[in-house]
Protein backbone atom coordinates (compact mmCIF):
# COMPACT_ATOMS: atom_id res chain seq x y z
CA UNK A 1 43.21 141.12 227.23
CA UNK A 2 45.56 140.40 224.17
CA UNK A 3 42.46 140.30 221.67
CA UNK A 4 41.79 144.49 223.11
CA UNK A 5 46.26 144.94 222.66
CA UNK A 6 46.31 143.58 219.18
CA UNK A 7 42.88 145.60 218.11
CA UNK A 8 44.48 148.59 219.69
CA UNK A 9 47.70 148.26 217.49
CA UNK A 10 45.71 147.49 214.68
CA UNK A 11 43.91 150.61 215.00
CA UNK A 12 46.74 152.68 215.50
CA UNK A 13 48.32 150.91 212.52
CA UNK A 14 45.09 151.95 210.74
CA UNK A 15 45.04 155.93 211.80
CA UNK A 16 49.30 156.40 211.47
CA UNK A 17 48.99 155.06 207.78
CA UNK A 18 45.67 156.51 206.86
CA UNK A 19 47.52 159.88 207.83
CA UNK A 20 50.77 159.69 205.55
CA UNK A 21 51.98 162.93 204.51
CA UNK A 22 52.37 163.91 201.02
CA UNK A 23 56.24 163.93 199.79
CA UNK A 24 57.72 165.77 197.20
CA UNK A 25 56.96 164.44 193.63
CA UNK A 26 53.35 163.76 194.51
CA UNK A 27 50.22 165.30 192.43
CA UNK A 28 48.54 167.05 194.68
CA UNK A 29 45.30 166.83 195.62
CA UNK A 30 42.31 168.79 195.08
CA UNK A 31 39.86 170.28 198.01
CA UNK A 32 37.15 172.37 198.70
CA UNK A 33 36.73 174.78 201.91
CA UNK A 34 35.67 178.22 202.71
CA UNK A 35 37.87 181.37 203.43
CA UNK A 36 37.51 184.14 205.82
CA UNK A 37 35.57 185.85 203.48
CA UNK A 38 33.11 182.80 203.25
CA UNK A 39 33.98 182.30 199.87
CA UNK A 40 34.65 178.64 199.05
CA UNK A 41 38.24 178.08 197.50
CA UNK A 42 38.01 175.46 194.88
CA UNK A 43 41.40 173.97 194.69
CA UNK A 44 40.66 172.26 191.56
CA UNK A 45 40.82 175.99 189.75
CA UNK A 46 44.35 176.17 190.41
CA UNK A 47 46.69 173.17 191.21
CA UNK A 48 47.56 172.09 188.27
CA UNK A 49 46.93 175.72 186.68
CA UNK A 50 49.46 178.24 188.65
CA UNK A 51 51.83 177.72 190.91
CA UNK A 52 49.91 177.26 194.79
CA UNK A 53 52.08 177.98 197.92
CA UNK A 54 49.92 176.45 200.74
CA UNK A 55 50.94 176.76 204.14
CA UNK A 56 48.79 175.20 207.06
CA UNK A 57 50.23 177.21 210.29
CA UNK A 58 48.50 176.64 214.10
CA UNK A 59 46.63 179.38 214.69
CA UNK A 60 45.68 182.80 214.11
CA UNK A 61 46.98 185.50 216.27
CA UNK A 62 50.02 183.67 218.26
CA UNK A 63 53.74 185.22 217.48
CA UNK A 64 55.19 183.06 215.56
CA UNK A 65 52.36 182.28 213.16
CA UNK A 66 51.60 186.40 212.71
CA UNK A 67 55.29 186.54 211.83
CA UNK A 68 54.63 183.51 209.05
CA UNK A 69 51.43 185.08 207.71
CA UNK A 70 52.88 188.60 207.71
CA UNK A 71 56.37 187.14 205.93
CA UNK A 72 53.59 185.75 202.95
CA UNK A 73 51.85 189.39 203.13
CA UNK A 74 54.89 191.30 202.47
CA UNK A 75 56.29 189.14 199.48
CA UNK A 76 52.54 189.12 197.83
CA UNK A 77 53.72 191.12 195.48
CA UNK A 78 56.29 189.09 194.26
CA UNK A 79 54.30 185.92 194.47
CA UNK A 80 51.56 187.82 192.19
CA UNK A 81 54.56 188.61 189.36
CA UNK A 82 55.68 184.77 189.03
CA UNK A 83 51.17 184.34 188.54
CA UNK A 84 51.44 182.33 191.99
CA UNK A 85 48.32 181.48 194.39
CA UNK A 86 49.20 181.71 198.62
CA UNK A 87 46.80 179.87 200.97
CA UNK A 88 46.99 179.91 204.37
CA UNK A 89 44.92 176.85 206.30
CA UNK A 90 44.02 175.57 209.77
CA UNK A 91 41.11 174.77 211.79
CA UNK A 92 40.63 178.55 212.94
CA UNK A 93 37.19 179.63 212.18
CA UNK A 94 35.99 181.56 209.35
CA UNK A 95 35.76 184.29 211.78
CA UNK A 96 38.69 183.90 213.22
CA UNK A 97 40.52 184.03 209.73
CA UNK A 98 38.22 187.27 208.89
CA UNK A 99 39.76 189.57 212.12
CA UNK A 100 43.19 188.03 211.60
CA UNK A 101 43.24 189.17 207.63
CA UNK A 102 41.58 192.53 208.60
CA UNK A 103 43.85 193.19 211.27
CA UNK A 104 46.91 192.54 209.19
CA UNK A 105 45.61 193.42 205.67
CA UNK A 106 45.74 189.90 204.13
CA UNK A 107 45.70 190.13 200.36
CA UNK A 108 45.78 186.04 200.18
CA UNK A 109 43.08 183.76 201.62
CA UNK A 110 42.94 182.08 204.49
CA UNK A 111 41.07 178.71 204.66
CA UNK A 112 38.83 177.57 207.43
CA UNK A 113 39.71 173.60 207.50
CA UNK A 114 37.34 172.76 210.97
CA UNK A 115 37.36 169.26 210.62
CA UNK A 116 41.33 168.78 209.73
CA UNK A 117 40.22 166.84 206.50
CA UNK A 118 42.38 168.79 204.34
CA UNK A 119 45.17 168.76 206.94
CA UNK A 120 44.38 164.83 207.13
CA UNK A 121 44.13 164.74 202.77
CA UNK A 122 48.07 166.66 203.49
CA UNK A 123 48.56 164.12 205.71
CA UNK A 124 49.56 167.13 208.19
CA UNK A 125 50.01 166.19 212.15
CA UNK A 126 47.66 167.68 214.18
CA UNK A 127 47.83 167.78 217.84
CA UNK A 128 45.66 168.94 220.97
CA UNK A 129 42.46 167.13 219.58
CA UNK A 130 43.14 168.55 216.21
CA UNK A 131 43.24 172.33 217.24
CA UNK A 132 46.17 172.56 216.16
CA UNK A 133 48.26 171.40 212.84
CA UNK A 134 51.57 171.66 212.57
CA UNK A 135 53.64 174.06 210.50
CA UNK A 136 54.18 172.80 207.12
CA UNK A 137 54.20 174.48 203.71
CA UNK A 138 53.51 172.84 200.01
CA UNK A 139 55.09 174.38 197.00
CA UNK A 140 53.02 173.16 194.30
CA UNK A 141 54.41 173.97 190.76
CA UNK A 142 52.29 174.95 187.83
CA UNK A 143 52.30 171.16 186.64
CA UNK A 144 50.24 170.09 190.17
CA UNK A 145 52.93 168.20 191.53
CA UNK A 146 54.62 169.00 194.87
CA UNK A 147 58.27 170.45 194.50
CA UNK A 148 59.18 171.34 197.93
CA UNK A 149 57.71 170.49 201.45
CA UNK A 150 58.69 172.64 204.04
CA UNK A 151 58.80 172.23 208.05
CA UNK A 152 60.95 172.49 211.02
CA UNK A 153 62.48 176.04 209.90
CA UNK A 154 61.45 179.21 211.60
CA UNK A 155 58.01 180.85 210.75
CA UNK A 156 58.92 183.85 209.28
CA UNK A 157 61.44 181.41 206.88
CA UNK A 158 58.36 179.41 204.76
CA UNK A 159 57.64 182.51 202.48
CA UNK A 160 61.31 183.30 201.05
CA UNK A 161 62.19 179.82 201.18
CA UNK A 162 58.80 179.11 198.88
CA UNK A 163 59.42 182.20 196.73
CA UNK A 164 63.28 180.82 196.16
CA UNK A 165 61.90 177.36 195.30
CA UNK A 166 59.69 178.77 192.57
CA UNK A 167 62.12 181.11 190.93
CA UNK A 168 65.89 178.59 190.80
CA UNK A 169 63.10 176.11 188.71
CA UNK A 170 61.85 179.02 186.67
CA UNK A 171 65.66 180.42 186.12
CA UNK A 172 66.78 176.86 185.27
CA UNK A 173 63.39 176.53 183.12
CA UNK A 174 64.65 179.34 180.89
């Protein structure tokens, strides 16, 4: 009975650290996964290149992450002026992420991460089996490294507080 206690612990030793989120000053890394458009989204082609915003949210359609996607849709714009990349992610299906964009004109893309491994790479908690992640946004400055991680504020708060992050560094840049 103790030998199946201490290989329990060990293994949940094993999964808590293998699962270590990213923290601010970290490089990034790079990925690979489709969007709803079933285009694949070669991360490699811009951290490190442009600014990235990427947001992982739980899942397509539910209030508060329609509010979150819809707060990144409006400020597109200004994202797009200060040469920045948005991605949204979670484990929604491509499409899933297709009739959410259409049905709120998306102009960013949203990535279909099925199997949590980019979540996981984030080291983004996932819960209900992995159906959902949590909500948690990377700022990712031009440079690849992460400037600002953000969770536990309201949805519709990830997009201006992102936006702000990248334009106090390129104010005090100048």
């Amino acid at each position: 009975m103790m030998r199946l206690v201490l290989l329990f612990i060990s293994f949940f030793i094993y999964i808590t650290d293998t699962n270590a989120q990213l923290q601010e000053g970290d490089k990034a890394p790079f990925f690979t996964l489709f969007d709803q458009n079933n285009q694949v989204f070669d991360a490699s082609r811009h951290i490190g290149k442009h600014p990235v915003v990427l947001f992982f949210y739980p899942r397509d359609d539910s209030p508060g992450c329609t509010k979150e996607v819809c707060s990144f849709r409006d400020k597109y714009e200004d994202y797009q002026k200060i040469g920045t990349v948005v991605v949204g992610i979670n484990p929604g299906s491509i499409m899933s992420h297709k009739k959410f964009s259409d049905k709120h004109k998306l102009q960013y893309s949203l990535l279909s991460d099925s199997k949590n491994d980019v979540a996981d790479l984030f080291g983004v908690e996932t819960s209900l089996l992995g159906y959902i992640v949590s909500r948690v946004t990377f700022v990712i400055n031009k440079e690849g490294i992460i400037e600002k991680i953000i969770k536990e504020q309201p949805a519709d708060m990830h997009s201006d507080i992102s936006y702000k992050t990248l334009t106090v560094k390129a104010q005090v840049a100048k």
